[in-house]
C-alpha atoms as a PDB file:
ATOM      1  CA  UNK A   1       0.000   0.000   0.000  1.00  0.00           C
ATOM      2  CA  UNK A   2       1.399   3.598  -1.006  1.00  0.00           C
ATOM      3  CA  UNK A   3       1.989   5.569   1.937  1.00  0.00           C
ATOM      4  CA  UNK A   4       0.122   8.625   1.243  1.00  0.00           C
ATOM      5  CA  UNK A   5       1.030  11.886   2.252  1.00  0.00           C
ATOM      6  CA  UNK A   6      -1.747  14.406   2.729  1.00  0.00           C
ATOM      7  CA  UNK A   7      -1.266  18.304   2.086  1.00  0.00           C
ATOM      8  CA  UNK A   8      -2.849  21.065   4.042  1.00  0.00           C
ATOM      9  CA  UNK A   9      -4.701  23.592   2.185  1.00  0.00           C
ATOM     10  CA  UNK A  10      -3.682  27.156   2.496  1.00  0.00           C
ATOM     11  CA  UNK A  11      -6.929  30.030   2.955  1.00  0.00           C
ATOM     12  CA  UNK A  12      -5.352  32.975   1.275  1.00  0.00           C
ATOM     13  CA  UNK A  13      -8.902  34.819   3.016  1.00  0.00           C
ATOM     14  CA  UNK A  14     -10.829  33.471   5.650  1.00  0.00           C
ATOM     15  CA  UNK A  15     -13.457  34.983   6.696  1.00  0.00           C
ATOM     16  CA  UNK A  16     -14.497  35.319  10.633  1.00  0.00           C
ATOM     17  CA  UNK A  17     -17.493  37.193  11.583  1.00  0.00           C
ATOM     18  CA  UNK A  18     -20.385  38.627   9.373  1.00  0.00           C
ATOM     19  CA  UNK A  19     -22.068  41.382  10.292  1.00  0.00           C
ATOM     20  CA  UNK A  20     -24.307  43.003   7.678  1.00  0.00           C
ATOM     21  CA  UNK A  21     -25.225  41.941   4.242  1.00  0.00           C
ATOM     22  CA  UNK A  22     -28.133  44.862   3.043  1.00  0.00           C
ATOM     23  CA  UNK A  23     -29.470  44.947   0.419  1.00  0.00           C
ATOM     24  CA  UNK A  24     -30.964  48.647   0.022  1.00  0.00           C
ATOM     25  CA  UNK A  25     -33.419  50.821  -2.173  1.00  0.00           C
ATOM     26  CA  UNK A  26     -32.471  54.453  -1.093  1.00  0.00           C
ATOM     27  CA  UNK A  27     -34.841  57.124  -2.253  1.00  0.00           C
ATOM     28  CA  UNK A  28     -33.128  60.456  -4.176  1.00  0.00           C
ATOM     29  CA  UNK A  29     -31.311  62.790  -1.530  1.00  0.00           C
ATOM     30  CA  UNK A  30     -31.086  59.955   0.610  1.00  0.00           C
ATOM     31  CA  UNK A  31     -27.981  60.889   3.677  1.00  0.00           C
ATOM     32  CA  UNK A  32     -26.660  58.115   5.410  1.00  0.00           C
ATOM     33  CA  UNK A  33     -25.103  60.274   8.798  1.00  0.00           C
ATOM     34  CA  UNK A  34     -22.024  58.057   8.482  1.00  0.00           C
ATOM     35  CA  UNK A  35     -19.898  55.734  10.663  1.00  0.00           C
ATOM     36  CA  UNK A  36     -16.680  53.669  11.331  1.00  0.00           C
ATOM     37  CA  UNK A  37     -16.052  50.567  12.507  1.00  0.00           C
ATOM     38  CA  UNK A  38     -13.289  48.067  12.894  1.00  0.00           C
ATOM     39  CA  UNK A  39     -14.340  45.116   9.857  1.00  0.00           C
ATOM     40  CA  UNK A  40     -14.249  45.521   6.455  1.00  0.00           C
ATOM     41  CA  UNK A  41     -17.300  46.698   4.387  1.00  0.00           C
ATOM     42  CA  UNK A  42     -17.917  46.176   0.771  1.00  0.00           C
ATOM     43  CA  UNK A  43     -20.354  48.938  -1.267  1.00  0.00           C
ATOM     44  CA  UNK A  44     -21.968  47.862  -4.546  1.00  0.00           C
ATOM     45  CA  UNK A  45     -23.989  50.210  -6.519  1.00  0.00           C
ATOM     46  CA  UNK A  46     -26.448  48.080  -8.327  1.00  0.00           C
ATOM     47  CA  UNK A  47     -28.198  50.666 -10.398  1.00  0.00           C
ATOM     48  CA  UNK A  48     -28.095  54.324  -9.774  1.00  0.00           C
ATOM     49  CA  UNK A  49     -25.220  56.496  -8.539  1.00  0.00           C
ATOM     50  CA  UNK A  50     -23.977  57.543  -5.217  1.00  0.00           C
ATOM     51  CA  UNK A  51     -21.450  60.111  -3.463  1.00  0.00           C
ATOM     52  CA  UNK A  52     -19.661  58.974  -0.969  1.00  0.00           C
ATOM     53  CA  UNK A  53     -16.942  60.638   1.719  1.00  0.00           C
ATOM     54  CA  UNK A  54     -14.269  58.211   3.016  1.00  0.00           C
ATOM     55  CA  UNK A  55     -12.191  59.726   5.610  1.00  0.00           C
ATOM     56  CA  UNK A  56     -10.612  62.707   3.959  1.00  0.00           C
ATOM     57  CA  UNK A  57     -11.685  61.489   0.382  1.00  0.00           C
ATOM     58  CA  UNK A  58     -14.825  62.356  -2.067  1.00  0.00           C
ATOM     59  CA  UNK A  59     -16.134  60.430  -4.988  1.00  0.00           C
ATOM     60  CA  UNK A  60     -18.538  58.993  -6.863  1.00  0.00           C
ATOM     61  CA  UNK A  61     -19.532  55.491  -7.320  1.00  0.00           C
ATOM     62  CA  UNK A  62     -21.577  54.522 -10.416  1.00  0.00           C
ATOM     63  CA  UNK A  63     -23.896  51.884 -11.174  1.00  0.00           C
ATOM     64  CA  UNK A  64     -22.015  48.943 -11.736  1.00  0.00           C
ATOM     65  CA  UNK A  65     -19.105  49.630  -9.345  1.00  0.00           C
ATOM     66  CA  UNK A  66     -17.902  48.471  -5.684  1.00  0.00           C
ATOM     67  CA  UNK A  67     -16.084  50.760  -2.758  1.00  0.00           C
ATOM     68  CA  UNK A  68     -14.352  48.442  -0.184  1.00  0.00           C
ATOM     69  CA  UNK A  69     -14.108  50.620   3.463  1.00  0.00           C
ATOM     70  CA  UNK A  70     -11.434  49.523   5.415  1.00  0.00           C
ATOM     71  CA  UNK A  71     -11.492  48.903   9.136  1.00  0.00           C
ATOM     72  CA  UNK A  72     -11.936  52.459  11.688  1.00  0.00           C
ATOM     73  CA  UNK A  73     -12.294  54.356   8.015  1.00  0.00           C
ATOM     74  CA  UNK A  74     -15.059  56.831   8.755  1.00  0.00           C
ATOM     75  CA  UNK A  75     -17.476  56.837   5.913  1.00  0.00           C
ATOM     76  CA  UNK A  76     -20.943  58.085   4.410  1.00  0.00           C
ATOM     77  CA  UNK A  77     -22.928  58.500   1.208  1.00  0.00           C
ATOM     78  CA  UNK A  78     -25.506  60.393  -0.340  1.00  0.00           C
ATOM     79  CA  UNK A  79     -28.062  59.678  -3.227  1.00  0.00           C
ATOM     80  CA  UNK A  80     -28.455  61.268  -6.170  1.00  0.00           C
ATOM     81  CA  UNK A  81     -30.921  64.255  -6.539  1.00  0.00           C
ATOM     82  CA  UNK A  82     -32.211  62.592  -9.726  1.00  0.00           C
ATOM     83  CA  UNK A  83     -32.821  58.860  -9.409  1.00  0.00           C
ATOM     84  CA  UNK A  84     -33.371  56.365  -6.790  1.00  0.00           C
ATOM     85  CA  UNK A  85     -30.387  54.027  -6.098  1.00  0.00           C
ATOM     86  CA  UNK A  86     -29.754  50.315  -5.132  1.00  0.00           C
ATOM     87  CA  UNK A  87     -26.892  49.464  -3.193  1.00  0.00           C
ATOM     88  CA  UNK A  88     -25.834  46.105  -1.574  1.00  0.00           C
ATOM     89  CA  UNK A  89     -23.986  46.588   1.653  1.00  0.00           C
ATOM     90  CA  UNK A  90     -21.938  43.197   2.983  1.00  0.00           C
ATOM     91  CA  UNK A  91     -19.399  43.850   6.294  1.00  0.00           C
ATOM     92  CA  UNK A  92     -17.093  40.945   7.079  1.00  0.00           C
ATOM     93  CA  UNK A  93     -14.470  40.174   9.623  1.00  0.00           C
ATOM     94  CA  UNK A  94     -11.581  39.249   7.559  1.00  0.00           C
ATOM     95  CA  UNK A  95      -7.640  38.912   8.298  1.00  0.00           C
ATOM     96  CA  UNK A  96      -5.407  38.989   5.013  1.00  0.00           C
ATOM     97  CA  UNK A  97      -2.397  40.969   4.139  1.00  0.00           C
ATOM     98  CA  UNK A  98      -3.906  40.669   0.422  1.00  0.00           C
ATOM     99  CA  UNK A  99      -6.731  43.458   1.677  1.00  0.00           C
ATOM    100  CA  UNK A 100      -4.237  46.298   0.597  1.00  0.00           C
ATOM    101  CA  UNK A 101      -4.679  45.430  -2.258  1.00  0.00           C
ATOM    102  CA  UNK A 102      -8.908  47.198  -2.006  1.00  0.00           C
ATOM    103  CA  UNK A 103      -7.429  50.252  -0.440  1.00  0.00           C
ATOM    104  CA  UNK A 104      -8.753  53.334  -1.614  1.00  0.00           C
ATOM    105  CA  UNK A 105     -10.051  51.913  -4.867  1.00  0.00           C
ATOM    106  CA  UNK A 106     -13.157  51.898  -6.687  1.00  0.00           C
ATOM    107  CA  UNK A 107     -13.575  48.405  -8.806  1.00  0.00           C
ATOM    108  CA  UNK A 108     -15.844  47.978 -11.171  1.00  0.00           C
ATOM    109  CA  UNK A 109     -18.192  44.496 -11.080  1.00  0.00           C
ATOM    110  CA  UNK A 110     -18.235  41.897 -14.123  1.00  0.00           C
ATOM    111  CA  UNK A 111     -21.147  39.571 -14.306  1.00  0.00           C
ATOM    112  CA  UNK A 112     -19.037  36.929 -12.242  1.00  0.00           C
ATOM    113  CA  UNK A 113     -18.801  39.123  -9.219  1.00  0.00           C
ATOM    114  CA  UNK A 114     -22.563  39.916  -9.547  1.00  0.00           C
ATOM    115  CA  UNK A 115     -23.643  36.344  -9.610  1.00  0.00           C
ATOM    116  CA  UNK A 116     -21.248  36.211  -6.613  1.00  0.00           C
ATOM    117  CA  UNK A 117     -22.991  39.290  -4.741  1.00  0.00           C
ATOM    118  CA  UNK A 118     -26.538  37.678  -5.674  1.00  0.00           C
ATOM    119  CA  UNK A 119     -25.639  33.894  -3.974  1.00  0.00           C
ATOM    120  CA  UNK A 120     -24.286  36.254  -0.757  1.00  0.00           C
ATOM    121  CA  UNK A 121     -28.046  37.857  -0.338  1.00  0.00           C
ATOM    122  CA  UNK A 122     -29.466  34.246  -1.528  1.00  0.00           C
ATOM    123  CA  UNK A 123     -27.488  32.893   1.336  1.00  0.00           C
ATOM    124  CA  UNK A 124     -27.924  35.264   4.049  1.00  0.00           C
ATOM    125  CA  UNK A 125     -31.736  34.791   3.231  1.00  0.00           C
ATOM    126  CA  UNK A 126     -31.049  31.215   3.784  1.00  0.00           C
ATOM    127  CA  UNK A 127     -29.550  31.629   7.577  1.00  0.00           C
ATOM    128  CA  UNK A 128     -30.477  34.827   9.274  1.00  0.00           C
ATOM    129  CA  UNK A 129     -33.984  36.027   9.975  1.00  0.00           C
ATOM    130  CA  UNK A 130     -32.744  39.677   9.988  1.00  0.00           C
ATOM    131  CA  UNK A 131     -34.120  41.285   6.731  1.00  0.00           C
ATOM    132  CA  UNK A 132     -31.647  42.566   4.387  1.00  0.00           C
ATOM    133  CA  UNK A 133     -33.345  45.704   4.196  1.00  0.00           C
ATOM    134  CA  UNK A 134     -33.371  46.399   7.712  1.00  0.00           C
ATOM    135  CA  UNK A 135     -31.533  50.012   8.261  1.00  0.00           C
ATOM    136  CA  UNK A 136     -29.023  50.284  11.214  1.00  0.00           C
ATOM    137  CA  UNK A 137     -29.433  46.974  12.578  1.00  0.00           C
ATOM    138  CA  UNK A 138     -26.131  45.832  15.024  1.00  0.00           C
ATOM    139  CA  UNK A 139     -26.807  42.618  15.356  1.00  0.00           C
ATOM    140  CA  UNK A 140     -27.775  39.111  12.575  1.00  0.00           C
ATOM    141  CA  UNK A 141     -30.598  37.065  14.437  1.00  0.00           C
ATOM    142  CA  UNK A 142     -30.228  33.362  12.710  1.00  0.00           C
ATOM    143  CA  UNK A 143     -33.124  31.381  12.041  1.00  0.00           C
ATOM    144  CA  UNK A 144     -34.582  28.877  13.732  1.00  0.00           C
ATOM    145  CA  UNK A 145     -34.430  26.401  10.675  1.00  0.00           C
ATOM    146  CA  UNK A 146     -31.300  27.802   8.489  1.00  0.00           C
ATOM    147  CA  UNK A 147     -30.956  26.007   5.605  1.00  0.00           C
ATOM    148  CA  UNK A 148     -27.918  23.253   6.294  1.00  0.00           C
ATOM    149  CA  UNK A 149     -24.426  24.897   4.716  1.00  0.00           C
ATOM    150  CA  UNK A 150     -26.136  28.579   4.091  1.00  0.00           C
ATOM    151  CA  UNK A 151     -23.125  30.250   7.135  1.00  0.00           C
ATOM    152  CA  UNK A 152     -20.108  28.235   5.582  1.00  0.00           C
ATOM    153  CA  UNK A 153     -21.365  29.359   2.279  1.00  0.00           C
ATOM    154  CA  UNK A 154     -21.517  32.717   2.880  1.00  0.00           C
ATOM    155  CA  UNK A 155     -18.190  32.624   3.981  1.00  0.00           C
ATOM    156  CA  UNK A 156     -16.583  30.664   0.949  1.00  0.00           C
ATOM    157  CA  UNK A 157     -18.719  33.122  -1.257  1.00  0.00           C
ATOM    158  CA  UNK A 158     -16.941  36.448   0.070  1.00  0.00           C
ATOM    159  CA  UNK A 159     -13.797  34.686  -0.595  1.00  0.00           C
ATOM    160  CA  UNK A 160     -14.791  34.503  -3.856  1.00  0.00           C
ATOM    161  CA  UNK A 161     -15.650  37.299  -4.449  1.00  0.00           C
ATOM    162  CA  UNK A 162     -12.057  39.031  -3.115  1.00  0.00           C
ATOM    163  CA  UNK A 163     -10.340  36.638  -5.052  1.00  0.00           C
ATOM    164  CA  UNK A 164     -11.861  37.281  -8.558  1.00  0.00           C
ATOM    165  CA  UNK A 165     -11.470  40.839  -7.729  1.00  0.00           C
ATOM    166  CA  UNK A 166      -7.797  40.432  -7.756  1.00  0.00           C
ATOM    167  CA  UNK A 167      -7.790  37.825  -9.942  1.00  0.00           C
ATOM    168  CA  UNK A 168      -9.344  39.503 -13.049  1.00  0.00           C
ATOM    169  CA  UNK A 169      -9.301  43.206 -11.823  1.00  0.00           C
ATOM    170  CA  UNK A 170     -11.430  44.629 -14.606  1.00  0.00           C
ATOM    171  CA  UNK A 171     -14.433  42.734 -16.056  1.00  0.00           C
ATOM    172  CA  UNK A 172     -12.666  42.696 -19.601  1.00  0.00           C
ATOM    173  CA  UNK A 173     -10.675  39.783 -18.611  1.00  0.00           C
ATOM    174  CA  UNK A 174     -13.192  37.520 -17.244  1.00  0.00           C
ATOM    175  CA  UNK A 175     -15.026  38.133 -20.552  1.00  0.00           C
ATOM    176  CA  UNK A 176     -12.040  36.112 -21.983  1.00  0.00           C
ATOM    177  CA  UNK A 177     -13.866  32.804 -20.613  1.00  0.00           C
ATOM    178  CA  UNK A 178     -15.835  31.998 -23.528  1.00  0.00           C
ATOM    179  CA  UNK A 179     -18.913  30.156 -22.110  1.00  0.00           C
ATOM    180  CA  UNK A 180     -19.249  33.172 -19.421  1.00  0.00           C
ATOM    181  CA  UNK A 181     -19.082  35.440 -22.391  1.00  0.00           C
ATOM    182  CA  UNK A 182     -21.772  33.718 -24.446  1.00  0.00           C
ATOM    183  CA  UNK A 183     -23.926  33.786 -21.645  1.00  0.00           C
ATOM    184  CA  UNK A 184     -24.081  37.027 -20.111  1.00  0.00           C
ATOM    185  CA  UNK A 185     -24.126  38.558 -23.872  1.00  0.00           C
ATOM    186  CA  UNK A 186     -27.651  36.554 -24.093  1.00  0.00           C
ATOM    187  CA  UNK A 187     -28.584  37.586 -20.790  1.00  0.00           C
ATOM    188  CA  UNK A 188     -27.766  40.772 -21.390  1.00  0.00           C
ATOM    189  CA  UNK A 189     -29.517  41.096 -25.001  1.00  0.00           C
ATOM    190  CA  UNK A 190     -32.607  39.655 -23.520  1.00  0.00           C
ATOM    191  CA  UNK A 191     -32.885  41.920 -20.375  1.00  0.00           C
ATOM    192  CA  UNK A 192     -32.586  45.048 -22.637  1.00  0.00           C
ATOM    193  CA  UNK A 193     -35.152  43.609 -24.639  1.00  0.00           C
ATOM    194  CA  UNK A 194     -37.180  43.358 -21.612  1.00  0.00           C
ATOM    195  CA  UNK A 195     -36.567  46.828 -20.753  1.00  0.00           C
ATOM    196  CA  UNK A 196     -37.650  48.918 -23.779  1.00  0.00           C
ATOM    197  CA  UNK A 197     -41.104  46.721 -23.630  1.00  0.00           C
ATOM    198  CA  UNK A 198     -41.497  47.079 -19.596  1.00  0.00           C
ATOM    199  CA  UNK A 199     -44.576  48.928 -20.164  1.00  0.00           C
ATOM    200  CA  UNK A 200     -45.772  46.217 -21.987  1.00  0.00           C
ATOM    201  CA  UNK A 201     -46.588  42.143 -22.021  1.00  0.00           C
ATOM    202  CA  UNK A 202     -43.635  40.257 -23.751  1.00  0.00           C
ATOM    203  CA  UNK A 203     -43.681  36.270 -23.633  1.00  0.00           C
ATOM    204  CA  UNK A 204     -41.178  33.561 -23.622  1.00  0.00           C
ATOM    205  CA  UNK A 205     -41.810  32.906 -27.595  1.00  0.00           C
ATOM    206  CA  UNK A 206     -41.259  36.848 -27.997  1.00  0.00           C
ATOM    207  CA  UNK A 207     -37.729  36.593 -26.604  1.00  0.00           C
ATOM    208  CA  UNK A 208     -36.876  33.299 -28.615  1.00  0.00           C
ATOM    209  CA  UNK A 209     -37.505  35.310 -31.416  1.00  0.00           C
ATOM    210  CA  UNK A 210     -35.480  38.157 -30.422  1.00  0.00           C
ATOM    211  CA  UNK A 211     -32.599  36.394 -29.091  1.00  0.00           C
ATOM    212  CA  UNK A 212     -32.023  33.825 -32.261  1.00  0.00           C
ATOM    213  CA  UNK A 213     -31.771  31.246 -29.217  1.00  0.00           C
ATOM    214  CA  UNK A 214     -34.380  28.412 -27.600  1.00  0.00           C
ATOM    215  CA  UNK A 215     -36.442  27.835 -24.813  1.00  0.00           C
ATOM    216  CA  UNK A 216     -34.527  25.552 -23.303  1.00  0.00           C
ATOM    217  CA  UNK A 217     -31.014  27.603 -23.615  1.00  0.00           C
ATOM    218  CA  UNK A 218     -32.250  30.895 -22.699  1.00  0.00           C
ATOM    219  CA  UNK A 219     -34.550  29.388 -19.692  1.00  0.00           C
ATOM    220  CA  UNK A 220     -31.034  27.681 -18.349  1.00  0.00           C
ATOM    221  CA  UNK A 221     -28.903  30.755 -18.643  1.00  0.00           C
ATOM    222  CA  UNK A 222     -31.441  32.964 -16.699  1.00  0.00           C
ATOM    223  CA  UNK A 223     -31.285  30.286 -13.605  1.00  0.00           C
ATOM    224  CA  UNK A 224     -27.730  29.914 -13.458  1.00  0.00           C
ATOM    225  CA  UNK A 225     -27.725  33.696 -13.367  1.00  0.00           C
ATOM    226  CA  UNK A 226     -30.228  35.166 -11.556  1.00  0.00           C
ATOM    227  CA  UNK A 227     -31.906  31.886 -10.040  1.00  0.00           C
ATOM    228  CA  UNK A 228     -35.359  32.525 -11.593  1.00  0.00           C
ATOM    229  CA  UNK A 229     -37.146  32.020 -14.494  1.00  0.00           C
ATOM    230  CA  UNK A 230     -37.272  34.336 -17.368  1.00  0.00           C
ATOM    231  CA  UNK A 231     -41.008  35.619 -16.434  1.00  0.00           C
ATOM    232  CA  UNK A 232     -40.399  35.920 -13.028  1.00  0.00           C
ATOM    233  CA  UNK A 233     -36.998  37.767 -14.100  1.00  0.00           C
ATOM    234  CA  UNK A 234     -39.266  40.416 -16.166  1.00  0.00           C
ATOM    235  CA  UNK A 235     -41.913  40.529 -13.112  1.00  0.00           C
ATOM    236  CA  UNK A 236     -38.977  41.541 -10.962  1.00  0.00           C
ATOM    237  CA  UNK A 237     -37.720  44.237 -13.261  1.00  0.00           C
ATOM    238  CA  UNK A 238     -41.491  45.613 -13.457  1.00  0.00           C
ATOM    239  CA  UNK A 239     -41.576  45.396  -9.985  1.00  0.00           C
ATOM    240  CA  UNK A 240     -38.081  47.149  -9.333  1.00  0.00           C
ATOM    241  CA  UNK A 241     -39.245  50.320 -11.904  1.00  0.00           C
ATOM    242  CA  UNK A 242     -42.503  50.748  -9.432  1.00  0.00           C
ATOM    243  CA  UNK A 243     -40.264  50.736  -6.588  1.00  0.00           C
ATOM    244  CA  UNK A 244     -38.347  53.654  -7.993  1.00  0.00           C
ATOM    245  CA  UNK A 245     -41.026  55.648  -9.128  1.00  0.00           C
ATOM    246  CA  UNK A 246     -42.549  54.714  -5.535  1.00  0.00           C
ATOM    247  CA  UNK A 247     -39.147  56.058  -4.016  1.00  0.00           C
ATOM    248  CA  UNK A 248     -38.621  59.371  -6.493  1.00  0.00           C
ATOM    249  CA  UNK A 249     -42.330  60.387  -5.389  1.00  0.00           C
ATOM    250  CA  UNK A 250     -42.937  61.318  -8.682  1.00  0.00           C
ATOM    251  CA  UNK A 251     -46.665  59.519  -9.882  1.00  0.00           C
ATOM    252  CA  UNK A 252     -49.137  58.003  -7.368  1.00  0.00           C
ATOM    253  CA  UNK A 253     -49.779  54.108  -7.703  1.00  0.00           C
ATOM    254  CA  UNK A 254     -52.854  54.243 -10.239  1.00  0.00           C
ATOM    255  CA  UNK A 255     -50.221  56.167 -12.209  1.00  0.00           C
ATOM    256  CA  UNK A 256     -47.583  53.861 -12.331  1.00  0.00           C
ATOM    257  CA  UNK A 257     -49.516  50.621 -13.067  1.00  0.00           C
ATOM    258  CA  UNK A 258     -50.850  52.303 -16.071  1.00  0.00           C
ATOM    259  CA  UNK A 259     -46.909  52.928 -16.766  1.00  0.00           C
ATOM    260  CA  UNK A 260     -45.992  49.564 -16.418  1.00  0.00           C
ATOM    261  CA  UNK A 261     -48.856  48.140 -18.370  1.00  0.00           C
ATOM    262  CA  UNK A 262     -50.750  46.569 -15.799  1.00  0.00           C
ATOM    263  CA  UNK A 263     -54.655  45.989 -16.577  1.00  0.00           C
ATOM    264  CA  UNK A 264     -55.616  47.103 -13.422  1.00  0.00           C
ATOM    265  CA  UNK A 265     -54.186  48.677 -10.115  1.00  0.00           C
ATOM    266  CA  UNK A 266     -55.541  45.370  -7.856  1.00  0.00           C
ATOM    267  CA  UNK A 267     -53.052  42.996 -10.629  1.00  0.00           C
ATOM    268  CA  UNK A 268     -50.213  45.560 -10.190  1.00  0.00           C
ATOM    269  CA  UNK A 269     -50.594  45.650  -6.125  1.00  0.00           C
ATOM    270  CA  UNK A 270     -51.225  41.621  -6.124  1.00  0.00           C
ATOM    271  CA  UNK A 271     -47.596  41.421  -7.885  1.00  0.00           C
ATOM    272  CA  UNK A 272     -45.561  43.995  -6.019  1.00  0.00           C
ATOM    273  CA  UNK A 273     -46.708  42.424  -2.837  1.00  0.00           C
ATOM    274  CA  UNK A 274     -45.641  38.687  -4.257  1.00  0.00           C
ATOM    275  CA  UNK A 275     -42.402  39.860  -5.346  1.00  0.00           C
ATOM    276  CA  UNK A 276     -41.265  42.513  -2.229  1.00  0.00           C
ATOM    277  CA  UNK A 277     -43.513  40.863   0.614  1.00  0.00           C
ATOM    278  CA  UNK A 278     -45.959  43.942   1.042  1.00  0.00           C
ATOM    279  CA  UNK A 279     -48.014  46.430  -1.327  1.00  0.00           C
ATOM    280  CA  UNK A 280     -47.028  49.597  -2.788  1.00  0.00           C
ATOM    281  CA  UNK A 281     -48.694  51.502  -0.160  1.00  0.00           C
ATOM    282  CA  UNK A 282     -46.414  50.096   2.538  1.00  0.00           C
ATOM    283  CA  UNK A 283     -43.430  50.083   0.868  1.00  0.00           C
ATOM    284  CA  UNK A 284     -43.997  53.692   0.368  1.00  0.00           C
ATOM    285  CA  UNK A 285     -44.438  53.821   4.221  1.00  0.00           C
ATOM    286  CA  UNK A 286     -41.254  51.969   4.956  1.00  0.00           C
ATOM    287  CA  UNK A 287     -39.309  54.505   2.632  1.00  0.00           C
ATOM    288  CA  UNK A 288     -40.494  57.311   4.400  1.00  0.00           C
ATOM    289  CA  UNK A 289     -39.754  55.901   8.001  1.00  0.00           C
ATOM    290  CA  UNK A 290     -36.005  55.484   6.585  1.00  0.00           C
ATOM    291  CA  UNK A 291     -35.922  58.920   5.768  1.00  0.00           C
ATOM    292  CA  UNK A 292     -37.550  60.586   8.522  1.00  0.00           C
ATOM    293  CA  UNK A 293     -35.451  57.931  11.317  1.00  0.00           C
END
């Protein structure tokens, strides 16, 4: 019998303690009154723009890009005066000479590192009971029932994510892996297709059309990349333009399921409360109660 030797496997990052993963739909002229803290915090601007102050430093941060705060770095941000912004929020324990290298940068987000970012909410949905879109919470609250792995896989996940980061740096070189390439240029030809007829009612023949692809290809690529189907995908992006106009103040809710193309405002408030867990009218509420805290 060989006498095997076994080899230890290095953790260039391993990741301690969690302690916020948010997942936030600011209204315009939203002020966060800032903070510091002694983890690491990660800021990705999903859509919209934001300013934000880091110690003695001022920038922007665009949709599509990530700020990384260091530990004890005081920091804030500020919405836009023009649009509503989302921004996911994830703050991790984390001890790793490598960290330097997200010092004072601002790195844009290829479609790996998005997947990434989605699994991390997926996850944390998974294991804690505190809602991602809880403001100013201090403290995770696990669930009763987590789903078995959904801690060690948040972990592994914000590895990943630091390590494609340095990895790849900008998005143009993981584009160079053909099959991600392929599929995010579907995924992305068929969501912009969804977007110039979200006023309207598309279907999955529609988008087969479109796209030159089939049911079966384009139904695979939207589950390995957002983990829904293709209708619920264009539900969600409805939904997601009514929260915005809900958060910009600027039409009432009869006015905005016209907008989106709903037949009727009781269809419309049936779906926004499916997708976000309550109806226009209290998501409105829960806006204002972040502003006003």
């Amino acid at each position: 019998m060989a006498n095997y030797i076994g080899t230890k496997l290095r953790n260039d990052f391993t990741v301690g303690k969690l302690y916020s993963v948010h997942y936030f739909e600011y209204p315009t002229n939203f002020v966060f009154d800032g903070e510091k803290h002694d983890f690491w915090e990660v800021v990705y601007v999903d859509k919209g723009d934001i300013s934000v102050i880091a110690d003695d430093r001022q920038f922007c941060v665009t949709q599509g890009n990530a700020v990384f705060h260091k530990p004890n770095e005081w920091h804030t941000l500020q919405t836009s005066s023009e649009s509503a912004t989302n921004v996911v929020i994830i703050s991790f324990e984390i001890s790793s000479s490598l960290m330097e290298f997200f010092n004072e940068k601002v790195l844009s987000v290829g479609q790996e590192q998005k997947i990434i970012f989605s699994k991390v909410i997926s996850e944390y949905t998974n294991a804690f009971q505190t809602h991602s879109n809880t403001p100013y919470s201090t403290r995770l609250h696990r669930k009763k029932n987590p789903v078995v792995g959904s801690e060690q896989l948040i972990k592994q996940y914000i590895a990943e994510l630091l390590i494609s980061f340095i990895r790849y740096g900008e998005p143009s070189l993981q584009r160079s892996q053909m099959s991600i390439n392929r599929e995010s240029a579907l995924c992305n030809m068929i969501v912009n297709y969804m977007l110039d007829h979200i006023s309207g009612n598309i279907t999955i023949d529609e988008l087969v059309r479109y796209s030159g692809s089939n049911k079966t290809t384009i139904a695979k690529v939207f589950r390995n990349s957002f983990n829904m189907s293709i209708m619920e995908y264009f539900i969600n992006i409805k939904v997601d333009a009514a929260k915005k106009y809900l958060r910009e103040d600027n039409y009432n809710i009869s006015q905005i399921s016209d907008l989106l193309g709903y037949s009727g405002i009781h269809y419309f408030s049936r779906q926004f409360k499916k997708v976000t867990g309550m109806s226009p009218t209290e998501y409105s509420a829960s806006i204002q109660a972040m502003i006003t805290k």
